[in-house]
Protein backbone atom coordinates (compact mmCIF):
# COMPACT_ATOMS: atom_id res chain seq x y z
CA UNK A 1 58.36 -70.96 -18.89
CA UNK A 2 58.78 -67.45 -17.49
CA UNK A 3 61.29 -65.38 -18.62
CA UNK A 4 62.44 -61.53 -18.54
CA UNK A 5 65.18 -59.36 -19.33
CA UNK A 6 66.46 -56.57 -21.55
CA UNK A 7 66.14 -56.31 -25.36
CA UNK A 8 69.11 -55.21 -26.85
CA UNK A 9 67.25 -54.03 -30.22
CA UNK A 10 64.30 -51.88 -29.92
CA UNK A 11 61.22 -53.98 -29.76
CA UNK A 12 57.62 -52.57 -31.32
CA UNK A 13 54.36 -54.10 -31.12
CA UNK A 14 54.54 -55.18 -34.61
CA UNK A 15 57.84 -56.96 -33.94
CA UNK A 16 56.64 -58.23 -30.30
CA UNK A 17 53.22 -59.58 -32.23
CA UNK A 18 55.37 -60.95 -35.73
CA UNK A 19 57.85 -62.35 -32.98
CA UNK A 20 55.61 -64.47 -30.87
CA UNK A 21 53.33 -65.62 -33.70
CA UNK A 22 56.91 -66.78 -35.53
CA UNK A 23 57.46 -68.96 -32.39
CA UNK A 24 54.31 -70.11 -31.88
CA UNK A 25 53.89 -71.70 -35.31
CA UNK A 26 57.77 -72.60 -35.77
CA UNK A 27 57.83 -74.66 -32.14
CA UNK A 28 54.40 -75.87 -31.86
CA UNK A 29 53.71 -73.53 -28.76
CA UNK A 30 50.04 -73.91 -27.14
CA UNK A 31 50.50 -70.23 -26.98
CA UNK A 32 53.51 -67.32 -25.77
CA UNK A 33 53.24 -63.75 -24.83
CA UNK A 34 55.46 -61.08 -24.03
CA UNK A 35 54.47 -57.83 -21.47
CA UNK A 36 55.63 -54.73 -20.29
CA UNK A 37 57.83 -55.66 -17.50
CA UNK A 38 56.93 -52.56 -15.71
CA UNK A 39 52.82 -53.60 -15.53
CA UNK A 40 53.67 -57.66 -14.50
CA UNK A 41 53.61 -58.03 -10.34
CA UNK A 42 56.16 -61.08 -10.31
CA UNK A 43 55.85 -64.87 -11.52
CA UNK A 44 52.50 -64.60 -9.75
CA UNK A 45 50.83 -62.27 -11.70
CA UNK A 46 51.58 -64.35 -14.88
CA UNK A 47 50.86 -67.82 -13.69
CA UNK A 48 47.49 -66.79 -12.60
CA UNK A 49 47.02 -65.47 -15.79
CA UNK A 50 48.07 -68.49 -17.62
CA UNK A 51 46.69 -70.88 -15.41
CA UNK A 52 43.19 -69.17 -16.00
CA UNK A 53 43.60 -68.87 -19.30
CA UNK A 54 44.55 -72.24 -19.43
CA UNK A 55 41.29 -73.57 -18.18
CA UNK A 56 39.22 -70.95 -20.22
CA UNK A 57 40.62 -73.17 -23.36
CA UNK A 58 39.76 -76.23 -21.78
CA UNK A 59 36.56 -75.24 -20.92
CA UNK A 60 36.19 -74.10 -23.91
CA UNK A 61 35.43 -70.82 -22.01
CA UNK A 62 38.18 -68.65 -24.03
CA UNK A 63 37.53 -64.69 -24.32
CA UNK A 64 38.94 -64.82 -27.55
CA UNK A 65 40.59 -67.35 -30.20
CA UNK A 66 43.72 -67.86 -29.05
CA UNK A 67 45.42 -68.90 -25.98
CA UNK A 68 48.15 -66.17 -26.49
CA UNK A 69 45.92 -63.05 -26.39
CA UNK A 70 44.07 -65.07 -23.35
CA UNK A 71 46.46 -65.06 -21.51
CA UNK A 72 47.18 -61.05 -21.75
CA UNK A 73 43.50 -60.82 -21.69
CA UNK A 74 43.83 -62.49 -17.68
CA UNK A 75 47.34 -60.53 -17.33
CA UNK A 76 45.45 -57.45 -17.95
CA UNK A 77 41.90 -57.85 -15.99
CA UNK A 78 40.09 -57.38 -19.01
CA UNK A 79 38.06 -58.56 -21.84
CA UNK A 80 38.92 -56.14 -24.26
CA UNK A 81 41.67 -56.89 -26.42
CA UNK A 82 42.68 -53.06 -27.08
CA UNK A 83 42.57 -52.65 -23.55
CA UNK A 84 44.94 -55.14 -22.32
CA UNK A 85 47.45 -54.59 -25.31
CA UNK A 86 47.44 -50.60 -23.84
CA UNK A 87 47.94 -51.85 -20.25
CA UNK A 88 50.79 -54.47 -20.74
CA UNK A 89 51.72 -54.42 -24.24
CA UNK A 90 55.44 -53.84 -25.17
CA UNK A 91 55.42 -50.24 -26.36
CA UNK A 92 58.10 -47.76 -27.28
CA UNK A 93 59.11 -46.66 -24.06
CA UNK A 94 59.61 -50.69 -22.74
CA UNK A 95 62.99 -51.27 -21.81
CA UNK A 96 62.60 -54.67 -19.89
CA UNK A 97 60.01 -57.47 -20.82
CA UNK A 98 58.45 -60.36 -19.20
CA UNK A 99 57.50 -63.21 -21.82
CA UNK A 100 55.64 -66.36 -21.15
CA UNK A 101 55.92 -69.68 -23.32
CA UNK A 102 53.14 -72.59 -22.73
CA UNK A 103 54.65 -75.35 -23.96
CA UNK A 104 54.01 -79.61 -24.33
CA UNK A 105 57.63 -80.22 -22.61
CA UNK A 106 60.62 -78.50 -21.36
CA UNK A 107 62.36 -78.90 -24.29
CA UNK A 108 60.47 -77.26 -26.62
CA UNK A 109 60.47 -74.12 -24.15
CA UNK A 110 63.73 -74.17 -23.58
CA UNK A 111 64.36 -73.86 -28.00
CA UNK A 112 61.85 -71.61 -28.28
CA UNK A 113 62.95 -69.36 -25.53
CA UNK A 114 66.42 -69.54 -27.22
CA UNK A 115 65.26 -68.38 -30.57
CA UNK A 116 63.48 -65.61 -28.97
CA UNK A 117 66.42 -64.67 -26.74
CA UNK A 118 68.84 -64.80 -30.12
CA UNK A 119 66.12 -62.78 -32.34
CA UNK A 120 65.30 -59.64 -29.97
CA UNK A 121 69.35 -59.97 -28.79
CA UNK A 122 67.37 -60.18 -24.89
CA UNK A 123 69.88 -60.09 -21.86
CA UNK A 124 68.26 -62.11 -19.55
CA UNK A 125 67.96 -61.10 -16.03
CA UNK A 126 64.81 -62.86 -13.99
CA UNK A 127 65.74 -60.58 -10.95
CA UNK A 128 64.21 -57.70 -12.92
CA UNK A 129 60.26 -59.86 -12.75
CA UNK A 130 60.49 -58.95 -8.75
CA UNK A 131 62.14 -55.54 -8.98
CA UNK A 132 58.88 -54.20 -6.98
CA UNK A 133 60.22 -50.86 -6.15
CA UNK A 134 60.31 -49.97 -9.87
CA UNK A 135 57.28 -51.23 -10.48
CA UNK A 136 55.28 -49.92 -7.80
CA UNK A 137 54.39 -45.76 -9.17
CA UNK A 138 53.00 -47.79 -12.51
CA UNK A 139 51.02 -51.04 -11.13
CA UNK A 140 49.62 -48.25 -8.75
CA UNK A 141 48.57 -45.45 -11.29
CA UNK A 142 47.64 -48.67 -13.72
CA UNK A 143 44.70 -50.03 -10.73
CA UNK A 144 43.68 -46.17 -9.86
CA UNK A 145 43.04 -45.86 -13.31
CA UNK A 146 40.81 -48.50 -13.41
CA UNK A 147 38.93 -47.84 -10.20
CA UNK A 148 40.31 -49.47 -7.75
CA UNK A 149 40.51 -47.79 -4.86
CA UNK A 150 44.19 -47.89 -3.31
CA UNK A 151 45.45 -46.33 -0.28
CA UNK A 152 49.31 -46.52 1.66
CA UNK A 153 47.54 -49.83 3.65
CA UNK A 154 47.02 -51.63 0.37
CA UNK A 155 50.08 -51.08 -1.67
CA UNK A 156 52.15 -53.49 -0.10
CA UNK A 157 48.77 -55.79 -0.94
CA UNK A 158 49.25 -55.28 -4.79
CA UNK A 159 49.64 -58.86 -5.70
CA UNK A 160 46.36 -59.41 -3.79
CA UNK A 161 44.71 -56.82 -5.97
CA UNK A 162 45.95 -58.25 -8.79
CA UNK A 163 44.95 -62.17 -8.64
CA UNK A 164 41.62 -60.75 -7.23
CA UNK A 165 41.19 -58.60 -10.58
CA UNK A 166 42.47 -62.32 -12.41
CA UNK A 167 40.16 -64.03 -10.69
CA UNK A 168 36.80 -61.66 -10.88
CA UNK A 169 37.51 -61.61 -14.95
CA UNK A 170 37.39 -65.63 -15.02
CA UNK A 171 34.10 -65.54 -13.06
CA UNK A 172 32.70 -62.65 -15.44
């Protein structure tokens, strides 16, 4: 389950981390994670990442030990941990987040969603996953500062970009 919206309490990585890790153990989750909203290119950026990260662990293939920070490890392009928690961790100046729950059935998304959605007091508001015109200035300074090479032909190809960068970091 994908899910996004606006925290009504201030979130920090402490509470982001404490919060997931609470769900995780208290719903059985095979893993959650929650993002900067302004660094996550729409529900296709983050099912590549899961879905990667998904057969890492059953490949036993995993970058690190848990399926949670695998799947931000995909999200991000990387296979450093501190790296991908600077590139799409929640951080003080998040206002909207993008959170991920991988779950054995629907039901146990849906409760854990709602305990996350009571706990962080988040205003839900999917719309704000494909709000690409805010997104663009950081996705684009995020890649340049990485190296890839971007010009006005391949921003509209950012989602490209990004599965590529998914992709290359599975075949690594």
């Amino acid at each position: 389950m994908i899910f996004t919206g606006v925290p009504e309490v201030k979130l920090t990585a402490e509470m982001t981390v404490n919060t997931v890790n609470d769900i995780i153990i208290d719903f059985g989750l095979k893993g959650a994670q929650i993002f900067d909203n302004r660094y996550i290119w729409g529900q296709n950026h983050i099912s590549s990442a899961v879905w990667h990260a998904w057969n890492a662990f059953l490949n036993d293939r995993m970058i690190s030990k848990s399926l949670s920070m695998e799947i931000l490890l995909y999200a991000a392009g990387f296979r450093q941990i501190k790296k991908a928690i600077e590139l799409l961790g929640v951080r003080d100046s998040t206002k909207v987040i993008v959170g991920v729950l991988v779950a054995d059935n629907d039901s146990q998304s849906i409760d854990s969603y709602m305990k996350i959605k009571k706990q962080i007091h988040l205003n839900p508001n999917i719309n704000l996953l494909t709000d690409y015109t805010s997104k663009q200035q950081y996705i684009v300074e995020m890649l340049t500062n990485e190296g890839f090479l971007l010009s006005e032909a391949t921003i509209p190809n950012i989602e490209d970009a990004i599965l590529q960068r998914i992709a290359v970091l599975a075949l690594e």
